[in-house]
C-alpha atoms as a PDB file:
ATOM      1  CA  UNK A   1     -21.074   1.888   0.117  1.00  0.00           C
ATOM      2  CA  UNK A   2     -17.123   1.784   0.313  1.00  0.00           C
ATOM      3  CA  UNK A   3     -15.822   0.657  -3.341  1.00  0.00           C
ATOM      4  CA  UNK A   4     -12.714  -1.616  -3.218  1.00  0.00           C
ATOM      5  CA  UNK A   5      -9.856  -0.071  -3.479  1.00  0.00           C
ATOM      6  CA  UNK A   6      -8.672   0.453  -7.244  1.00  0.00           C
ATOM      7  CA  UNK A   7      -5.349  -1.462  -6.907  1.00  0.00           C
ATOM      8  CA  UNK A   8      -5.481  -4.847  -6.839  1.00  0.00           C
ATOM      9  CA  UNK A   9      -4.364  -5.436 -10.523  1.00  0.00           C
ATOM     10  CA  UNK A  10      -0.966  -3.486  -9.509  1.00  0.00           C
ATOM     11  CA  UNK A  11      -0.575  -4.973  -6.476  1.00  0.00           C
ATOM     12  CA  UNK A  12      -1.331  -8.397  -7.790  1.00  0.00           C
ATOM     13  CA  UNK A  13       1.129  -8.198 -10.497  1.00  0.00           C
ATOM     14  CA  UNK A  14       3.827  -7.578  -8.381  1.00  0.00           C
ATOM     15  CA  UNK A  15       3.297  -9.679  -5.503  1.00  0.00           C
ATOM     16  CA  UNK A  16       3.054 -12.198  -8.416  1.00  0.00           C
ATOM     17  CA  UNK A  17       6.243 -11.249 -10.075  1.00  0.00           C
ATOM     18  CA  UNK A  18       8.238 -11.586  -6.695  1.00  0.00           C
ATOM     19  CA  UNK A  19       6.246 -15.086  -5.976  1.00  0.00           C
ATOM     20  CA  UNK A  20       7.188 -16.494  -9.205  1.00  0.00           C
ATOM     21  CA  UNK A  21      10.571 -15.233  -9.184  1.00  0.00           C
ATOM     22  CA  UNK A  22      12.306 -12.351 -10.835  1.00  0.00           C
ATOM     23  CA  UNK A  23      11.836 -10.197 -13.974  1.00  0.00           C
ATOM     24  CA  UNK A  24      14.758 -10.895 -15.871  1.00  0.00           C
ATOM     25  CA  UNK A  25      14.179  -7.283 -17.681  1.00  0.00           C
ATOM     26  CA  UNK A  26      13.804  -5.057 -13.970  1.00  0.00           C
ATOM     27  CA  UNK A  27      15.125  -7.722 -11.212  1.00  0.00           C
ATOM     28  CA  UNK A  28      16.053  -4.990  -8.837  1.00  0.00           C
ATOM     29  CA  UNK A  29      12.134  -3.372  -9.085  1.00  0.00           C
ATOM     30  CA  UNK A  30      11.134  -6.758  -7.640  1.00  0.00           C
ATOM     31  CA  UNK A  31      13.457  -6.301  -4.654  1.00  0.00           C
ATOM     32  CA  UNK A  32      11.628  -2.960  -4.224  1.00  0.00           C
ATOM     33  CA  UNK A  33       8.443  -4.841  -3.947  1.00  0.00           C
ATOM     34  CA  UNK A  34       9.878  -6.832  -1.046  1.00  0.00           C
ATOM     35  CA  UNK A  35      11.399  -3.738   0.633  1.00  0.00           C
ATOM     36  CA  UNK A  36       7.613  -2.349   0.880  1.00  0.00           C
ATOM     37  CA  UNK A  37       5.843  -5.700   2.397  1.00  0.00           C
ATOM     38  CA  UNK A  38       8.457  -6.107   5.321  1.00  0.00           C
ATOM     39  CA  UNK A  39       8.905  -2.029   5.661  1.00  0.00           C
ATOM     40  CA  UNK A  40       5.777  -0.215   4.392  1.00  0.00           C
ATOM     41  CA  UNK A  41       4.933   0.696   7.987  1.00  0.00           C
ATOM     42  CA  UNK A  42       8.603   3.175   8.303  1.00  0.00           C
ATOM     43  CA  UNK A  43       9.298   6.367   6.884  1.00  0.00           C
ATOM     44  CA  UNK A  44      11.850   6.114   4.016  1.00  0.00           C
ATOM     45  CA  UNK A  45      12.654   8.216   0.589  1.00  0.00           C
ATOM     46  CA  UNK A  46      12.488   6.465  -2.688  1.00  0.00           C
ATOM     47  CA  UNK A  47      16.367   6.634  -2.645  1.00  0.00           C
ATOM     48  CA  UNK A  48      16.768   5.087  -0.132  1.00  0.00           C
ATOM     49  CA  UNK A  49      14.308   2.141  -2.109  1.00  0.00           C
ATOM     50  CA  UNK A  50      16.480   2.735  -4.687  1.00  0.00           C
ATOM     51  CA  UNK A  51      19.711   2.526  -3.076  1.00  0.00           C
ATOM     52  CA  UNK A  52      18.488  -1.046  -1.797  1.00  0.00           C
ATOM     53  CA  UNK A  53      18.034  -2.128  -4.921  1.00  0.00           C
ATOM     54  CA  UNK A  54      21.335  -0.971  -6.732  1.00  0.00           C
ATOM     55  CA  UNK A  55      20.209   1.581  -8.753  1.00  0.00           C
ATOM     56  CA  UNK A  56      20.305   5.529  -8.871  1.00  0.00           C
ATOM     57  CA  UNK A  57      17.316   7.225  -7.984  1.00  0.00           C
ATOM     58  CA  UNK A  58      16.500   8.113 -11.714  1.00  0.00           C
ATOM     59  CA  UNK A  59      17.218   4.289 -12.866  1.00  0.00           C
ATOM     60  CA  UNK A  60      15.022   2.875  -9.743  1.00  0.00           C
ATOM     61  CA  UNK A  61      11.396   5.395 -10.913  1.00  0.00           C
ATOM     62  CA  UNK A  62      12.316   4.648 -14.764  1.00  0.00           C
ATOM     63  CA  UNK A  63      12.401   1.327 -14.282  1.00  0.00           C
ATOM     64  CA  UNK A  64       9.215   0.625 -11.592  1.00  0.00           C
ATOM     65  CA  UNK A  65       7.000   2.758 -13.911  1.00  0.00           C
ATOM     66  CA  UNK A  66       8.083   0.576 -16.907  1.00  0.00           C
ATOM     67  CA  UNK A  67       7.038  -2.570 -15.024  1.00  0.00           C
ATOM     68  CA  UNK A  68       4.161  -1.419 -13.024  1.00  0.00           C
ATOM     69  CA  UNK A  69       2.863   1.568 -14.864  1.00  0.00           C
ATOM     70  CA  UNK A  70       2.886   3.659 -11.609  1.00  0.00           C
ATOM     71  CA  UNK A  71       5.199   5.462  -9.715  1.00  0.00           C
ATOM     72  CA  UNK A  72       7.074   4.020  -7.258  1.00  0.00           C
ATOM     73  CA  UNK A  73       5.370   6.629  -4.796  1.00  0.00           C
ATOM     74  CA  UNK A  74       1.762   5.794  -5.765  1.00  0.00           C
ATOM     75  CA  UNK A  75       2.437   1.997  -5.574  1.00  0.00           C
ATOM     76  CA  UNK A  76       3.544   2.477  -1.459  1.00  0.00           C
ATOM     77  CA  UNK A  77       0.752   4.836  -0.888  1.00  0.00           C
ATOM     78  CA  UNK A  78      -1.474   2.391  -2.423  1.00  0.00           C
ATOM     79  CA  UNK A  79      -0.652  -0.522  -0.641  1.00  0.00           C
ATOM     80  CA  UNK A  80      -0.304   0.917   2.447  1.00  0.00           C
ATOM     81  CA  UNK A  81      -4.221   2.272   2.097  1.00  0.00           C
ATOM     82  CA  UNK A  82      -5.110  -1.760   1.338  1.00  0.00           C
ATOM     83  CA  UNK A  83      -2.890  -2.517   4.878  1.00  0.00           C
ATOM     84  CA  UNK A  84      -5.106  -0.037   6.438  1.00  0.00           C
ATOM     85  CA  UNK A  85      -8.561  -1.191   5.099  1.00  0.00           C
ATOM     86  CA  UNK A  86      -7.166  -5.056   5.886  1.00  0.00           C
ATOM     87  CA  UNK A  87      -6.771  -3.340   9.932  1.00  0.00           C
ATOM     88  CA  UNK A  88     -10.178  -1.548   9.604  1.00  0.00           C
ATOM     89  CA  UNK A  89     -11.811  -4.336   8.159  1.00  0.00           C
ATOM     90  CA  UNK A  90     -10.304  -6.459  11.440  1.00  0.00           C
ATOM     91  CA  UNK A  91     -11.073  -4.116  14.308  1.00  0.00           C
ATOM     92  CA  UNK A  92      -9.050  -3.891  17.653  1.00  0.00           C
ATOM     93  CA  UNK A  93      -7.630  -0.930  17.066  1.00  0.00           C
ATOM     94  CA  UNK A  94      -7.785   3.206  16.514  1.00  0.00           C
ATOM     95  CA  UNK A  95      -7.992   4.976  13.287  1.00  0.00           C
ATOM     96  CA  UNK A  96      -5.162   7.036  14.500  1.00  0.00           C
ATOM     97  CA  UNK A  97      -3.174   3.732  15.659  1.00  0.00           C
ATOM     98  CA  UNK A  98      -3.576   1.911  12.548  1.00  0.00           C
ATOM     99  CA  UNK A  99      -2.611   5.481  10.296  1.00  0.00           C
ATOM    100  CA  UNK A 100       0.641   5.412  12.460  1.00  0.00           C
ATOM    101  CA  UNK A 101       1.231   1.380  11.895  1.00  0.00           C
ATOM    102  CA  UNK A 102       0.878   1.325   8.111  1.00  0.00           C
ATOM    103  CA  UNK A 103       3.149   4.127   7.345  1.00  0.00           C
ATOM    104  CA  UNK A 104       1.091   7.244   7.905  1.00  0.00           C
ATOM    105  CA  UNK A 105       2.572  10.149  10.132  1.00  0.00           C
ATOM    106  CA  UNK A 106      -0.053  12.394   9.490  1.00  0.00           C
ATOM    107  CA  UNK A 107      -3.905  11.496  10.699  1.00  0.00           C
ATOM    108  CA  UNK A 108      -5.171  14.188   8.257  1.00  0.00           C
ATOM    109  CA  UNK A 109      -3.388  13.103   5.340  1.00  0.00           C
ATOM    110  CA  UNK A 110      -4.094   9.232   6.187  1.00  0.00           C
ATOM    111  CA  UNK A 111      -7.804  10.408   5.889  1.00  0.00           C
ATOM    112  CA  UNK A 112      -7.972  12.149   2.877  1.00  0.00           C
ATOM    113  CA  UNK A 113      -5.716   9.662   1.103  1.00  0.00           C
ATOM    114  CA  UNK A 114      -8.141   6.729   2.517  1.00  0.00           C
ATOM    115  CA  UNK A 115     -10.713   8.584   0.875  1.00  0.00           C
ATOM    116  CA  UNK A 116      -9.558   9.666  -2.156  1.00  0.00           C
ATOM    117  CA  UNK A 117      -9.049   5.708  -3.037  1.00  0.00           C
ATOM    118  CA  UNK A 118     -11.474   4.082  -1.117  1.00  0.00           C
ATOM    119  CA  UNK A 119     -14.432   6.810  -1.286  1.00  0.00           C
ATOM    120  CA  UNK A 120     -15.041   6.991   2.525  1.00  0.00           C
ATOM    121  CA  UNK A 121     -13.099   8.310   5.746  1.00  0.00           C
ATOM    122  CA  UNK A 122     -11.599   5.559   7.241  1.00  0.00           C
ATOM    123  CA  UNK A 123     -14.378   5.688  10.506  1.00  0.00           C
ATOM    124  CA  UNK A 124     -16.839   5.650   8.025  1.00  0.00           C
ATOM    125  CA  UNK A 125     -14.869   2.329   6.620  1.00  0.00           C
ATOM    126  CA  UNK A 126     -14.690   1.198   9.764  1.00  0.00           C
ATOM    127  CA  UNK A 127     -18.612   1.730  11.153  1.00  0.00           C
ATOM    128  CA  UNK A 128     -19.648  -0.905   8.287  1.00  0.00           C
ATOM    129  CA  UNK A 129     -17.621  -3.023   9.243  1.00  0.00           C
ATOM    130  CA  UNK A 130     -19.229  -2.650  12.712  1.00  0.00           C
ATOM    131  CA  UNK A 131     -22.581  -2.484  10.917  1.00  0.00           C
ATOM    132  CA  UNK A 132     -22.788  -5.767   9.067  1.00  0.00           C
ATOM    133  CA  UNK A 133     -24.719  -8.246  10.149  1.00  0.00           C
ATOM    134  CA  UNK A 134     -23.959 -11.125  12.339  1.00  0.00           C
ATOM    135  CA  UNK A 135     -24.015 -14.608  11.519  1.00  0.00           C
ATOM    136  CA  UNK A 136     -24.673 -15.740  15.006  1.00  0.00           C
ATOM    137  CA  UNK A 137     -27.706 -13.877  15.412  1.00  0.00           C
END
């Protein structure tokens, strides 16, 4: 069985942090967190993250390991895996299609990062979801 992915804690945090306001230690790492939600499905560097939020590349990783206790690389890959599982989960659409829509550019890589943090290719993710059982049977 598919284990849920092993972010939510990081994720949460953050999504909390920007919610609630921002960290008057690292307020430019929340703006980062906002950058990913309304762009996690483009290609961009972490400079250009970075950038966005007024600091130098060096600064911007410093500072969103400090506050998340990831890199700022990990976090995006992350949450665009949990985007993907959220479009699996739904249906209506391709493995390939959804790799391209959250962010991935590469089916291959899309697959083995799906399962490297969920435990299963993302078909396989999908097929249960295709497998449970219906309510209105």
């Amino acid at each position: 069985m598919p284990r849920e992915i092993q972010m939510p804690d990081v994720l949460a945090r953050a999504e909390a942090a920007v919610a609630s306001g921002v960290d008057a230690a690292h307020p430019a790492v929340h703006r980062s967190i906002v950058f990913v939600t309304e762009r996690y499905h483009e290609k961009f560097a972490a400079s250009a993250v970075a950038e966005h939020c007024g600091l130098s590349r060096f600064q911007f990783s410093r500072n969103f390991h400090a506050t998340f206790e990831i890199t700022f690389r990990e976090y995006l890959l992350r949450f665009r895996i949990r985007e993907a599982c959220r479009r699996l989960a739904a249906g209506g659409q391709s493995v390939t299609g959804i790799a391209y829509a959250v962010g991935f550019h590469d089916g291959s890589y899309f697959a083995r990062m799906f399962r490297r943090y969920v435990g299963v290719l993302p078909s396989q993710y999908a097929a249960r979801r295709d497998d449970a059982p219906r309510s209105d049977a």
